[in-house]
PDB file of N, CA and C in Angstrom:
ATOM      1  N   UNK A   1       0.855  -1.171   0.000  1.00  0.00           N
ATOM      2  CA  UNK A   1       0.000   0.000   0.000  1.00  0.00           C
ATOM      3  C   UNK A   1       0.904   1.237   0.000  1.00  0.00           C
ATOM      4  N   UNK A   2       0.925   1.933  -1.094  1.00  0.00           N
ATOM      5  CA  UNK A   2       1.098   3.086  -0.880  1.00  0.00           C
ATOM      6  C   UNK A   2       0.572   4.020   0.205  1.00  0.00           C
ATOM      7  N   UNK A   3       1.955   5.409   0.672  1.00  0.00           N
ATOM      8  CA  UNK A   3       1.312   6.247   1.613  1.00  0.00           C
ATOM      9  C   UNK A   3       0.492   6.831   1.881  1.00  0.00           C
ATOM     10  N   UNK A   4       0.244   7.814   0.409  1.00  0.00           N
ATOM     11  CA  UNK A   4      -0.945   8.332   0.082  1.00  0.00           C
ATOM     12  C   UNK A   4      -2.382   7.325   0.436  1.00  0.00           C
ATOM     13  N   UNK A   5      -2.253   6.245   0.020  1.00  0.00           N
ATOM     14  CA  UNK A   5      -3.727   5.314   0.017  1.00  0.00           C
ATOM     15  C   UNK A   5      -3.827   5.515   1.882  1.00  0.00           C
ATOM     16  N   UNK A   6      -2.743   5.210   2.627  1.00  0.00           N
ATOM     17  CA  UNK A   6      -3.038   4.722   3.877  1.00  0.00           C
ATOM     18  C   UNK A   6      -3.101   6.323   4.226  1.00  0.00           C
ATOM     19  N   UNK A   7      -2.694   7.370   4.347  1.00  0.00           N
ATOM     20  CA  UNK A   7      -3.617   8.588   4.812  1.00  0.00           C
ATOM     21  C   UNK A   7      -4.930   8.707   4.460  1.00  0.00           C
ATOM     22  N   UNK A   8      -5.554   8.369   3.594  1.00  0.00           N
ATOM     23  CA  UNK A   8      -6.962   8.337   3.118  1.00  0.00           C
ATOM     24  C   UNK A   8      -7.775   7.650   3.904  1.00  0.00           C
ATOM     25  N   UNK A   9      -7.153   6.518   4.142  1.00  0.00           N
ATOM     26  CA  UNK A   9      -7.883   4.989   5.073  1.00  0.00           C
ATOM     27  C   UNK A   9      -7.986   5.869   6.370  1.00  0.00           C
ATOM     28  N   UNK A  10      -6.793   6.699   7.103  1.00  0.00           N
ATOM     29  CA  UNK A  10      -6.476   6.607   7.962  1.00  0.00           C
ATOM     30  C   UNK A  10      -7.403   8.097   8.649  1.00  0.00           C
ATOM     31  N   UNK A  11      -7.448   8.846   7.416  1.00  0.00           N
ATOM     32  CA  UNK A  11      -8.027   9.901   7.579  1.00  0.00           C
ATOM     33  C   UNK A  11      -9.578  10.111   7.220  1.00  0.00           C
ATOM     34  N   UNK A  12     -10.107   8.896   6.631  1.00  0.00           N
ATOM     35  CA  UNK A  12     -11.326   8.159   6.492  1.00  0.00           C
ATOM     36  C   UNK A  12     -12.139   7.430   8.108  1.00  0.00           C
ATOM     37  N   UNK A  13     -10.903   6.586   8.932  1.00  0.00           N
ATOM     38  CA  UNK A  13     -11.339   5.940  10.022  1.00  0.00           C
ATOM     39  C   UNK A  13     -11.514   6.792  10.884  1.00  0.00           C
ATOM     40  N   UNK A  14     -10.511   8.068  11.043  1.00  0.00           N
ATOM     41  CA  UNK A  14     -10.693   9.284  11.985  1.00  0.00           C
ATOM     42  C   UNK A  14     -11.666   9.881  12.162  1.00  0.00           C
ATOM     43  N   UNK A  15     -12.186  10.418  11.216  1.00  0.00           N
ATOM     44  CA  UNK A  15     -13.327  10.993  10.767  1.00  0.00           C
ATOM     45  C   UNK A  15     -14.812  10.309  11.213  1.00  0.00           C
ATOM     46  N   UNK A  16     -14.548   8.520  11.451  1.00  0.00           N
ATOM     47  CA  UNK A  16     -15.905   8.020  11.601  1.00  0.00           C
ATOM     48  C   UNK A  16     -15.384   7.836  13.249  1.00  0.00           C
ATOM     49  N   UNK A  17     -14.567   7.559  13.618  1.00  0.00           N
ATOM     50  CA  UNK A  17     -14.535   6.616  14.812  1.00  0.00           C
ATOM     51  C   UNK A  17     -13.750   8.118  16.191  1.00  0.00           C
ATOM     52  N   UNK A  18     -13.846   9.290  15.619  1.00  0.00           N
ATOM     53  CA  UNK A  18     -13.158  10.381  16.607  1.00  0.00           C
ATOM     54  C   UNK A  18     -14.523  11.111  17.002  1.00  0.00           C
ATOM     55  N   UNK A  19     -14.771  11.480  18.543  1.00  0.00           N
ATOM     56  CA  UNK A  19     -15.784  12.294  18.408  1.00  0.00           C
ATOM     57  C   UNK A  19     -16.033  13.948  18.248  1.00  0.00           C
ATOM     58  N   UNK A  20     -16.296  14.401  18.656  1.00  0.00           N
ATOM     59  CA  UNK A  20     -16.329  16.153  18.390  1.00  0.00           C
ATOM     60  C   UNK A  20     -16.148  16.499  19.298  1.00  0.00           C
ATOM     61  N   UNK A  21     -14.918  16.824  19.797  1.00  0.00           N
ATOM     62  CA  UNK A  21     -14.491  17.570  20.769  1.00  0.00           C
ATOM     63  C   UNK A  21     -14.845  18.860  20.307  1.00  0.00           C
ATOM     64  N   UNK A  22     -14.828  19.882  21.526  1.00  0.00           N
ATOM     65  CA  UNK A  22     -15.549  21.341  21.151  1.00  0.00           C
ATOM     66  C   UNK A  22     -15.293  21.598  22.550  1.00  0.00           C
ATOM     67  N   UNK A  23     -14.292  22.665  22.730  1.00  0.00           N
ATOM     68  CA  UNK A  23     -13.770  23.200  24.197  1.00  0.00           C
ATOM     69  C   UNK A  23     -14.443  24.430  23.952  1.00  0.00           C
ATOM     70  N   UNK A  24     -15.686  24.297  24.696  1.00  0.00           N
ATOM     71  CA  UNK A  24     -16.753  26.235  25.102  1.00  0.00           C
ATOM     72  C   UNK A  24     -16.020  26.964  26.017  1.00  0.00           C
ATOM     73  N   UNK A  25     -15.185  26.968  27.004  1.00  0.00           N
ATOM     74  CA  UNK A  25     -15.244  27.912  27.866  1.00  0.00           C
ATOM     75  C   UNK A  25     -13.442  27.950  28.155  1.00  0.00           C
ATOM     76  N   UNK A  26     -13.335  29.213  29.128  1.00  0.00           N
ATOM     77  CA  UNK A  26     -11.233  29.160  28.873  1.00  0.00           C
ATOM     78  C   UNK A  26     -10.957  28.268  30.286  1.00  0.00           C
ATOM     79  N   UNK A  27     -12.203  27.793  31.159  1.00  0.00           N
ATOM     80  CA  UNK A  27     -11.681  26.574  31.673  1.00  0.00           C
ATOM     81  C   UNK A  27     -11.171  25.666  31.199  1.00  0.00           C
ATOM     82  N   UNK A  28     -11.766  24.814  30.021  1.00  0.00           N
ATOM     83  CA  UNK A  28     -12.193  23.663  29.969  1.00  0.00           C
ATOM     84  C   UNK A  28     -10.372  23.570  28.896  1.00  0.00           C
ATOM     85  N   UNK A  29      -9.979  25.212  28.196  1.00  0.00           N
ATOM     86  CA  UNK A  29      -8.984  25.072  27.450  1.00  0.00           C
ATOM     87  C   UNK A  29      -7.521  24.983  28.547  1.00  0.00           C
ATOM     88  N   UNK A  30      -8.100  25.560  29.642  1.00  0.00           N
ATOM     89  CA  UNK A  30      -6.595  25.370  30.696  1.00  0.00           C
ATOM     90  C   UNK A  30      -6.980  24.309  31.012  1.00  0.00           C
ATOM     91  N   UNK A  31      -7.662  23.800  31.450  1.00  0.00           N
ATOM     92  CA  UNK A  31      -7.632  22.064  31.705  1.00  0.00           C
ATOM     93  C   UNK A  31      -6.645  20.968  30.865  1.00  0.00           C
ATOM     94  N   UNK A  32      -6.686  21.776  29.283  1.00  0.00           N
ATOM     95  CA  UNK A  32      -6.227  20.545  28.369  1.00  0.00           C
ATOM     96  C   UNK A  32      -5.530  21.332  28.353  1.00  0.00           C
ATOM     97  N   UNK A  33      -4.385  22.530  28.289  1.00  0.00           N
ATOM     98  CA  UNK A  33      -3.389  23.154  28.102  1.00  0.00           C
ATOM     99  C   UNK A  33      -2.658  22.638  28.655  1.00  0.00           C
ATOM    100  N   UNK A  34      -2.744  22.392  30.156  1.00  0.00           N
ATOM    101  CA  UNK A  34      -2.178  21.579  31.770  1.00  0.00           C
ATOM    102  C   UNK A  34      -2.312  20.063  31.606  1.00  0.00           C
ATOM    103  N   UNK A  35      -2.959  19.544  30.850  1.00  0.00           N
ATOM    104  CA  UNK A  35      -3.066  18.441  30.747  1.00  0.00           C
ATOM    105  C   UNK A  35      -2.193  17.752  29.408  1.00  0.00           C
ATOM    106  N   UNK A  36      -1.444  18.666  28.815  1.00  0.00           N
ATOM    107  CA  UNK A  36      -0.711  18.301  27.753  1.00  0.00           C
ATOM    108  C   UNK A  36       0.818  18.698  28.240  1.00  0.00           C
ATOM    109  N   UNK A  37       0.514  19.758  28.831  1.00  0.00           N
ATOM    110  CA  UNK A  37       1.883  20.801  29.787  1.00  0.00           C
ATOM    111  C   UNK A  37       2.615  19.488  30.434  1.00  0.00           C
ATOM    112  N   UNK A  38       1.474  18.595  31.458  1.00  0.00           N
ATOM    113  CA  UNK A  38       1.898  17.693  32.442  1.00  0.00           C
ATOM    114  C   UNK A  38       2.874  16.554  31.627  1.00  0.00           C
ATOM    115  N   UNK A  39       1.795  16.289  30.639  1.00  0.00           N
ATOM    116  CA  UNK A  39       3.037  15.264  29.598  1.00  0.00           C
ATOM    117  C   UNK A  39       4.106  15.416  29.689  1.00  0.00           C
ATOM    118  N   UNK A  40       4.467  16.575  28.870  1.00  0.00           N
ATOM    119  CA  UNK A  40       5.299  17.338  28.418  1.00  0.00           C
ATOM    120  C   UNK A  40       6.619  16.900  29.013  1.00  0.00           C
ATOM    121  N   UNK A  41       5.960  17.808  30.507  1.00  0.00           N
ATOM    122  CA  UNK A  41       6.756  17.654  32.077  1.00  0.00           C
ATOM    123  C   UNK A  41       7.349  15.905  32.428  1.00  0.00           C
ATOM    124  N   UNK A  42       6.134  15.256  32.015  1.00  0.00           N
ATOM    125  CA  UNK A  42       6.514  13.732  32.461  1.00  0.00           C
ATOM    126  C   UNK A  42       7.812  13.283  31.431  1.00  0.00           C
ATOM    127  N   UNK A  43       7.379  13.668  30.264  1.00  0.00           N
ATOM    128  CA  UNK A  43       8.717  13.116  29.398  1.00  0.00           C
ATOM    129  C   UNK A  43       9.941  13.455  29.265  1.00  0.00           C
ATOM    130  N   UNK A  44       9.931  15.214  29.890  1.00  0.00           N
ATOM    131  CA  UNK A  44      10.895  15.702  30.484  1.00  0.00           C
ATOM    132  C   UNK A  44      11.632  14.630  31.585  1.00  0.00           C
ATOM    133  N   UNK A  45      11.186  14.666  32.354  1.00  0.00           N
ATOM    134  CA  UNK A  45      11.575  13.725  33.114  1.00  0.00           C
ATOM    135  C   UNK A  45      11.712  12.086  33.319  1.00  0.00           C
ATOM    136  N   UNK A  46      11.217  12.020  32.144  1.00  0.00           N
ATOM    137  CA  UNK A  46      11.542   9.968  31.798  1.00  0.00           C
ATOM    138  C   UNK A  46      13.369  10.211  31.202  1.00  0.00           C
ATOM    139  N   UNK A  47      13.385  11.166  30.143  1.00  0.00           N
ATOM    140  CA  UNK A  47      14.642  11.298  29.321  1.00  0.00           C
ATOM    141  C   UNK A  47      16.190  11.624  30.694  1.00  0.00           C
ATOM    142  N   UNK A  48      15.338  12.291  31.963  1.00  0.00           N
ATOM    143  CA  UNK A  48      16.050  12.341  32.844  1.00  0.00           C
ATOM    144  C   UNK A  48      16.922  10.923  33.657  1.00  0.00           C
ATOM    145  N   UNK A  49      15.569  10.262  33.591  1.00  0.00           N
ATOM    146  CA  UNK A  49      16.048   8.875  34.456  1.00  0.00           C
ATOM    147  C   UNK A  49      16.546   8.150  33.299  1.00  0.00           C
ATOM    148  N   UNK A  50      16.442   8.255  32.193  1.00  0.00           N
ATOM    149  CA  UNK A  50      17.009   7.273  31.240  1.00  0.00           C
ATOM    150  C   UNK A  50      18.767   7.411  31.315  1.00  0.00           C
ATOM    151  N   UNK A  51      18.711   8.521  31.566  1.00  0.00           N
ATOM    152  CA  UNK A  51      20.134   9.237  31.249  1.00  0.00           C
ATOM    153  C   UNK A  51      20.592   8.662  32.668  1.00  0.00           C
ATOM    154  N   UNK A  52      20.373   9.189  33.338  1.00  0.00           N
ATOM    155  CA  UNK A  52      20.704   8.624  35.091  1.00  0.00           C
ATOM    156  C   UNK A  52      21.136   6.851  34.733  1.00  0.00           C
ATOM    157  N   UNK A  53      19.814   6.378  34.315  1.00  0.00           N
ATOM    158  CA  UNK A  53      20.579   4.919  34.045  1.00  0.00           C
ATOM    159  C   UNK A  53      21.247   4.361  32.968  1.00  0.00           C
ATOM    160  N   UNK A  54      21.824   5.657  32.554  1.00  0.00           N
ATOM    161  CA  UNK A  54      22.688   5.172  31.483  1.00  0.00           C
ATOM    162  C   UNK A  54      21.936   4.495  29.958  1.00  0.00           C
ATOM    163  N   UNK A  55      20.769   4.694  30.238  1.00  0.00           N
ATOM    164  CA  UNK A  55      19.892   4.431  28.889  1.00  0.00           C
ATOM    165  C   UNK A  55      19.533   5.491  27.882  1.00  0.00           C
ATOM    166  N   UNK A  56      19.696   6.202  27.619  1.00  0.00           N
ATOM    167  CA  UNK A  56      20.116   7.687  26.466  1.00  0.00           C
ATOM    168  C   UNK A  56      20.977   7.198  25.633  1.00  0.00           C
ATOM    169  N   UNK A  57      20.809   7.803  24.774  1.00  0.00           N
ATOM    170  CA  UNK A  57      21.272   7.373  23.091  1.00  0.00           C
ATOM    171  C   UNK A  57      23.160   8.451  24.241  1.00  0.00           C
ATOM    172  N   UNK A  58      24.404   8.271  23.177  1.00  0.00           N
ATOM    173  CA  UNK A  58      25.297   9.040  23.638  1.00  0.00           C
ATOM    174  C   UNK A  58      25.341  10.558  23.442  1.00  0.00           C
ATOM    175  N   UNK A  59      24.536  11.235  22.089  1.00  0.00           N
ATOM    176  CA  UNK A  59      24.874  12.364  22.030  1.00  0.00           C
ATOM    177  C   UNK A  59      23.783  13.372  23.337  1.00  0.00           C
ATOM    178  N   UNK A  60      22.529  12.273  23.931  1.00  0.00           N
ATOM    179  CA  UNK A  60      21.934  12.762  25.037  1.00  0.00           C
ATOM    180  C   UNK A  60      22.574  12.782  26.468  1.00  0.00           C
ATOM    181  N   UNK A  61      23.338  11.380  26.691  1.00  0.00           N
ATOM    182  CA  UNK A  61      24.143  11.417  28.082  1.00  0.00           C
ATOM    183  C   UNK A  61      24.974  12.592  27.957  1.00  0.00           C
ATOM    184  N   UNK A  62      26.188  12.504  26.779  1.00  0.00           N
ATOM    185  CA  UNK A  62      27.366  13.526  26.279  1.00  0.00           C
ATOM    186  C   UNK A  62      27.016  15.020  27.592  1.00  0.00           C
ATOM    187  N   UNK A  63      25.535  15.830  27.020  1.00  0.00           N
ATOM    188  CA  UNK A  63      24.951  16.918  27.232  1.00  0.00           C
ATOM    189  C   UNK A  63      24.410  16.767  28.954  1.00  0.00           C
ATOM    190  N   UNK A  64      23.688  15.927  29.281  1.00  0.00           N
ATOM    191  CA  UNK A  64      23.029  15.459  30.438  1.00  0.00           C
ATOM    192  C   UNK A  64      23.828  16.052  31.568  1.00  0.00           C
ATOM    193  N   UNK A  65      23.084  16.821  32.739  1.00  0.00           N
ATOM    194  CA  UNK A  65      23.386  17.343  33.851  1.00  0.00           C
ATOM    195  C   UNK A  65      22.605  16.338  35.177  1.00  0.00           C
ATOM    196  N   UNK A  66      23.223  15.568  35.902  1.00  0.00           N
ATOM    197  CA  UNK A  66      22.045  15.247  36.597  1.00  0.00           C
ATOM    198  C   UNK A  66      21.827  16.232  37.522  1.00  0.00           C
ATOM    199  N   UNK A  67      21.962  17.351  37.650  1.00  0.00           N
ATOM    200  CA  UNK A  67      21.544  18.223  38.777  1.00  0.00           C
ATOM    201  C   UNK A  67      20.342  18.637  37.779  1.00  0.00           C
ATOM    202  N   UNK A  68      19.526  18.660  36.870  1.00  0.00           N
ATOM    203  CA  UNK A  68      18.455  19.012  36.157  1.00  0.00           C
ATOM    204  C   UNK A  68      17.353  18.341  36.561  1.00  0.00           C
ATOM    205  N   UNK A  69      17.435  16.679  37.070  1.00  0.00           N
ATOM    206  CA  UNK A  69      16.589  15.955  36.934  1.00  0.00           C
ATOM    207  C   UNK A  69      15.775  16.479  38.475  1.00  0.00           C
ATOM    208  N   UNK A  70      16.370  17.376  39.246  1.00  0.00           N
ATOM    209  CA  UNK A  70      15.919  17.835  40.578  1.00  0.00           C
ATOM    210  C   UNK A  70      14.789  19.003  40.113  1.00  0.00           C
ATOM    211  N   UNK A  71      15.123  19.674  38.237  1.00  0.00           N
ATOM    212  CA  UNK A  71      14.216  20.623  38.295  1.00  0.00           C
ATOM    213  C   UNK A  71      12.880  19.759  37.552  1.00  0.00           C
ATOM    214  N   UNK A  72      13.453  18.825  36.727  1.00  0.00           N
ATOM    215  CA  UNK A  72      11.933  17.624  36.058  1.00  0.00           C
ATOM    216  C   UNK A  72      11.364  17.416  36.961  1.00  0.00           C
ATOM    217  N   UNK A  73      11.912  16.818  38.498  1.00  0.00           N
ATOM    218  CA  UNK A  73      10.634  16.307  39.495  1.00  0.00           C
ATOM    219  C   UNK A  73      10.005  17.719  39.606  1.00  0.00           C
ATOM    220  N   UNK A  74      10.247  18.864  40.281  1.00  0.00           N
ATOM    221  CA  UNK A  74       9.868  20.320  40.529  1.00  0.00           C
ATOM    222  C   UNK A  74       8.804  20.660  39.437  1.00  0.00           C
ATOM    223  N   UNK A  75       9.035  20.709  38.050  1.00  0.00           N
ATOM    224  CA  UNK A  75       8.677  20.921  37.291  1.00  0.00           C
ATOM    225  C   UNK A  75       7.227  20.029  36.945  1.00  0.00           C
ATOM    226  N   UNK A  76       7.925  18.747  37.221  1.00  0.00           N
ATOM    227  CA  UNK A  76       6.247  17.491  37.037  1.00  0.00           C
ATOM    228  C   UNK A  76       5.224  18.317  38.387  1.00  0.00           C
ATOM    229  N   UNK A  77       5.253  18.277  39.624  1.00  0.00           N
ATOM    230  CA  UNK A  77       5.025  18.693  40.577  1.00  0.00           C
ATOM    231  C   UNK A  77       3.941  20.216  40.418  1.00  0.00           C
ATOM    232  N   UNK A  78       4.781  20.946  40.338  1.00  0.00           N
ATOM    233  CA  UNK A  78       3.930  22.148  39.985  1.00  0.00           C
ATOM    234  C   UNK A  78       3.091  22.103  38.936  1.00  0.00           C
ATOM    235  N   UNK A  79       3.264  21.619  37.690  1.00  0.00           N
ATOM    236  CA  UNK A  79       2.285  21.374  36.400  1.00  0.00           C
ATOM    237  C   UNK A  79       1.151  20.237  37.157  1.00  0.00           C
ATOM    238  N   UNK A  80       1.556  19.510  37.788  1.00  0.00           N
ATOM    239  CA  UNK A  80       0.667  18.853  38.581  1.00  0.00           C
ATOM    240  C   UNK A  80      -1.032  19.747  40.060  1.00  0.00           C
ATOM    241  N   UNK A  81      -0.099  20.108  39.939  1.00  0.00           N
ATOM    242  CA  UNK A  81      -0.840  21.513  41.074  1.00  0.00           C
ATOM    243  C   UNK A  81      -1.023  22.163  40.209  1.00  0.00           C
ATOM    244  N   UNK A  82      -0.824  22.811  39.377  1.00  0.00           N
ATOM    245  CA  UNK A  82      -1.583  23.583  38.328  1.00  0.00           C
ATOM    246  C   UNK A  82      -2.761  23.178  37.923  1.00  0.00           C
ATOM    247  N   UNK A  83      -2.222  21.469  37.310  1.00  0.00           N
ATOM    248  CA  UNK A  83      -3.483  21.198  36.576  1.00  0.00           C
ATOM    249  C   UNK A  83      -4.969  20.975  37.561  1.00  0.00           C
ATOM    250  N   UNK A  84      -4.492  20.738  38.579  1.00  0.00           N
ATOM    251  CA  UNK A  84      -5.167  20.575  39.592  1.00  0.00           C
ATOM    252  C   UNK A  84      -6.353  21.781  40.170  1.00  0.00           C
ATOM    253  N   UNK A  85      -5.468  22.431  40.292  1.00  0.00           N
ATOM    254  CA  UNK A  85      -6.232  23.871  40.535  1.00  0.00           C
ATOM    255  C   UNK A  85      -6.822  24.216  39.549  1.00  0.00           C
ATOM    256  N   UNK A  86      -6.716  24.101  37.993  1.00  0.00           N
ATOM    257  CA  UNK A  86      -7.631  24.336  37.370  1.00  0.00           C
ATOM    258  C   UNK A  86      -9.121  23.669  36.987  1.00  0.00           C
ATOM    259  N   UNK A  87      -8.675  22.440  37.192  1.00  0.00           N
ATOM    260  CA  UNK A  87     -10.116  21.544  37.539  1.00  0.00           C
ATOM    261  C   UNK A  87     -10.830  21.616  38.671  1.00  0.00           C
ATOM    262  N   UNK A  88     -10.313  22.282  39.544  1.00  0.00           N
ATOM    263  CA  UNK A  88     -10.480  22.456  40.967  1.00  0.00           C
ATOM    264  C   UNK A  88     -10.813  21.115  41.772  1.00  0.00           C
ATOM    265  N   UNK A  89      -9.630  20.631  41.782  1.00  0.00           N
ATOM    266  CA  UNK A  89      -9.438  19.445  42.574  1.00  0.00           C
ATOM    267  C   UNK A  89      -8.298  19.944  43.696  1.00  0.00           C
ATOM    268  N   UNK A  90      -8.717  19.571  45.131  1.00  0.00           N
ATOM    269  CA  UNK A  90      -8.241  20.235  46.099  1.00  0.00           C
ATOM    270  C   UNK A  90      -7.173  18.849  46.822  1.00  0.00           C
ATOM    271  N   UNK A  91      -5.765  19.306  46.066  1.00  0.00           N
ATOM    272  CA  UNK A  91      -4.981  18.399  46.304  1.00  0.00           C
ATOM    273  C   UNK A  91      -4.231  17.954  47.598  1.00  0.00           C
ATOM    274  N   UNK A  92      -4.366  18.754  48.477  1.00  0.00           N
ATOM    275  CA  UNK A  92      -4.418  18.649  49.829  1.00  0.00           C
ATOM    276  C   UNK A  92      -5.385  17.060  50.339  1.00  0.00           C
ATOM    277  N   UNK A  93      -6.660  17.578  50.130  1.00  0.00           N
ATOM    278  CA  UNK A  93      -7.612  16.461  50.244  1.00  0.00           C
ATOM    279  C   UNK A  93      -7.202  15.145  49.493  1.00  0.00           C
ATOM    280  N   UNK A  94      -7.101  15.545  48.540  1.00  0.00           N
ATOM    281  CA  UNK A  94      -6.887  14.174  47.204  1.00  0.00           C
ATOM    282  C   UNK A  94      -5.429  13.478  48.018  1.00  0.00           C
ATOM    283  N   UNK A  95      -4.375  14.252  47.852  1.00  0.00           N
ATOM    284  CA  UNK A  95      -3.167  13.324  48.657  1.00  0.00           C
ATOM    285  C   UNK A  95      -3.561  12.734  50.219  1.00  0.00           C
ATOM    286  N   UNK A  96      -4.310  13.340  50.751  1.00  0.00           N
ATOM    287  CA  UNK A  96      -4.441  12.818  52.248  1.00  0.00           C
ATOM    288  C   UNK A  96      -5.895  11.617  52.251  1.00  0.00           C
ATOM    289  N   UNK A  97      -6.310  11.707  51.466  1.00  0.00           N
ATOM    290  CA  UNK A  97      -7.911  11.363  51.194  1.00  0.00           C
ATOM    291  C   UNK A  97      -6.989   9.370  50.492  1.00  0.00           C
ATOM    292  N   UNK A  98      -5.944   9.361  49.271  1.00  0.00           N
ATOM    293  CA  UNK A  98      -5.095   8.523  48.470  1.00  0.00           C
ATOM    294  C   UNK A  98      -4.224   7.700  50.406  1.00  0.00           C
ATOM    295  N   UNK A  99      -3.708   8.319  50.696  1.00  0.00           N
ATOM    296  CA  UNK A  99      -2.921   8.199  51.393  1.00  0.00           C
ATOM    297  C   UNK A  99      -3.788   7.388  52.529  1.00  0.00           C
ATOM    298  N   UNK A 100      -5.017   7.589  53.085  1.00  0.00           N
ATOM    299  CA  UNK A 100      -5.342   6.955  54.088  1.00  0.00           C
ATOM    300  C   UNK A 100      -6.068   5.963  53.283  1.00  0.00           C
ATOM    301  N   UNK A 101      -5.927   5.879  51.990  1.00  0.00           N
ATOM    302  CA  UNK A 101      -6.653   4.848  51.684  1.00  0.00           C
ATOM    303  C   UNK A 101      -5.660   3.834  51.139  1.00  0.00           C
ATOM    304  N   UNK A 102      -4.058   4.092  51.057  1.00  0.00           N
ATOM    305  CA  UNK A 102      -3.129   3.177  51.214  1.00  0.00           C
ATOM    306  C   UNK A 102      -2.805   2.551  52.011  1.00  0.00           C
ATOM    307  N   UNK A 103      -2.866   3.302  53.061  1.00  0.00           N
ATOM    308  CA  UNK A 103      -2.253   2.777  54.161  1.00  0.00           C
ATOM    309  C   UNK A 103      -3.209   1.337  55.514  1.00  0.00           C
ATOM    310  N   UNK A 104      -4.438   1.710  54.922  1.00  0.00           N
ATOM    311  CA  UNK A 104      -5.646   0.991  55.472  1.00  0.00           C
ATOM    312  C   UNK A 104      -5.554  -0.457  54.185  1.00  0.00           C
ATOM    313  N   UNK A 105      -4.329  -0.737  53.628  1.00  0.00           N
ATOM    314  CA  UNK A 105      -4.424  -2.440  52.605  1.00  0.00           C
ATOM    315  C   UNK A 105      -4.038  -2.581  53.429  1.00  0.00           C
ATOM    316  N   UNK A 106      -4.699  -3.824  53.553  1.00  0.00           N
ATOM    317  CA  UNK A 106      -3.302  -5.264  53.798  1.00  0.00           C
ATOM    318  C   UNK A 106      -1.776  -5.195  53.971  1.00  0.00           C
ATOM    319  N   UNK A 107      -1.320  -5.750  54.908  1.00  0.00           N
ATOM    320  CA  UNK A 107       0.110  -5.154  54.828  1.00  0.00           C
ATOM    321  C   UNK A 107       0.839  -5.836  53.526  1.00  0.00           C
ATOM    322  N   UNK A 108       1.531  -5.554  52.584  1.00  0.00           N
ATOM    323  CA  UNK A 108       2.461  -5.545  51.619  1.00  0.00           C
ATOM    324  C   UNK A 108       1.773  -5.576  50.160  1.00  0.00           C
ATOM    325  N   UNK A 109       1.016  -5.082  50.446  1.00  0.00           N
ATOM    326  CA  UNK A 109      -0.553  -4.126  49.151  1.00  0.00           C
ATOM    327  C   UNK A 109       0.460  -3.002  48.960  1.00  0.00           C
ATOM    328  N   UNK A 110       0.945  -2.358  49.611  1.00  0.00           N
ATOM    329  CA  UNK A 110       1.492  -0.722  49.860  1.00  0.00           C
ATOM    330  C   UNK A 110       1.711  -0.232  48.577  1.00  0.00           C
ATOM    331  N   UNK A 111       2.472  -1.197  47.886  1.00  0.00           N
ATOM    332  CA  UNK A 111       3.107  -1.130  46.525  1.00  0.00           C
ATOM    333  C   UNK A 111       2.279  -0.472  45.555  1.00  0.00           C
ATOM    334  N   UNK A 112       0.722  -0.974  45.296  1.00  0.00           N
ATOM    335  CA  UNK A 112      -0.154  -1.414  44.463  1.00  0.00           C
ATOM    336  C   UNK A 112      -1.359   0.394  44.420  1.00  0.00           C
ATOM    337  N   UNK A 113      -0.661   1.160  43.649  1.00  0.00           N
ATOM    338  CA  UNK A 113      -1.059   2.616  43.753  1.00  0.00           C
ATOM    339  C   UNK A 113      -2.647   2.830  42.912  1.00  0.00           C
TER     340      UNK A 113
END
């Protein structure tokens, strides 16, 4: 199959099987702004630990600071509380609310998030 044919297919299946997203209000657009931001942030910080374990291609270790990977956690963290606050999810509650509901498994459940 040619490329052209499979964008057609591909841009044919999209079309039937995607639904209509439609963001009305500048909540609903910081929600998904923060919610793409957070990615972002997370992959920031996967490329961090890769490097840490020596799993980075060489011209990425070469460059690699590990004093950075202290600003990826910082960085996941706050985009995290961001996104949070914009959905208005009160993360105070949510971590303490998660937390007593870990700690009430079975002992060696702990793991199992």
């Amino acid at each position: 199959m040619d490329f052209k044919k499979l964008e057609e297919r591909i841009k044919n299946l999209h079309s039937e099987i995607t639904p209509l997203y439609k963001l009305h209000t500048e909540k609903e657009k910081e929600i998904l702004y923060n919610t793409v931001k957070l990615n972002e942030e997370v992959g920031e910080l996967c490329n961090d630990i890769l490097a840490v374990l020596k799993l980075q291609r060489r011209s990425k270790l070469d460059k690699f600071d590990k004093r950075n990977i202290y600003e990826e956690f910082a960085d996941v963290i706050i985009t995290t509380i961001t996104l949070a606050l914009a959905a208005g999810v009160d993360v105070q509650r949510a971590l303490g609310d998660k937390l007593d509901k870990i700690e009430k498994r079975p002992s060696g459940e702990h793991k199992k998030t």
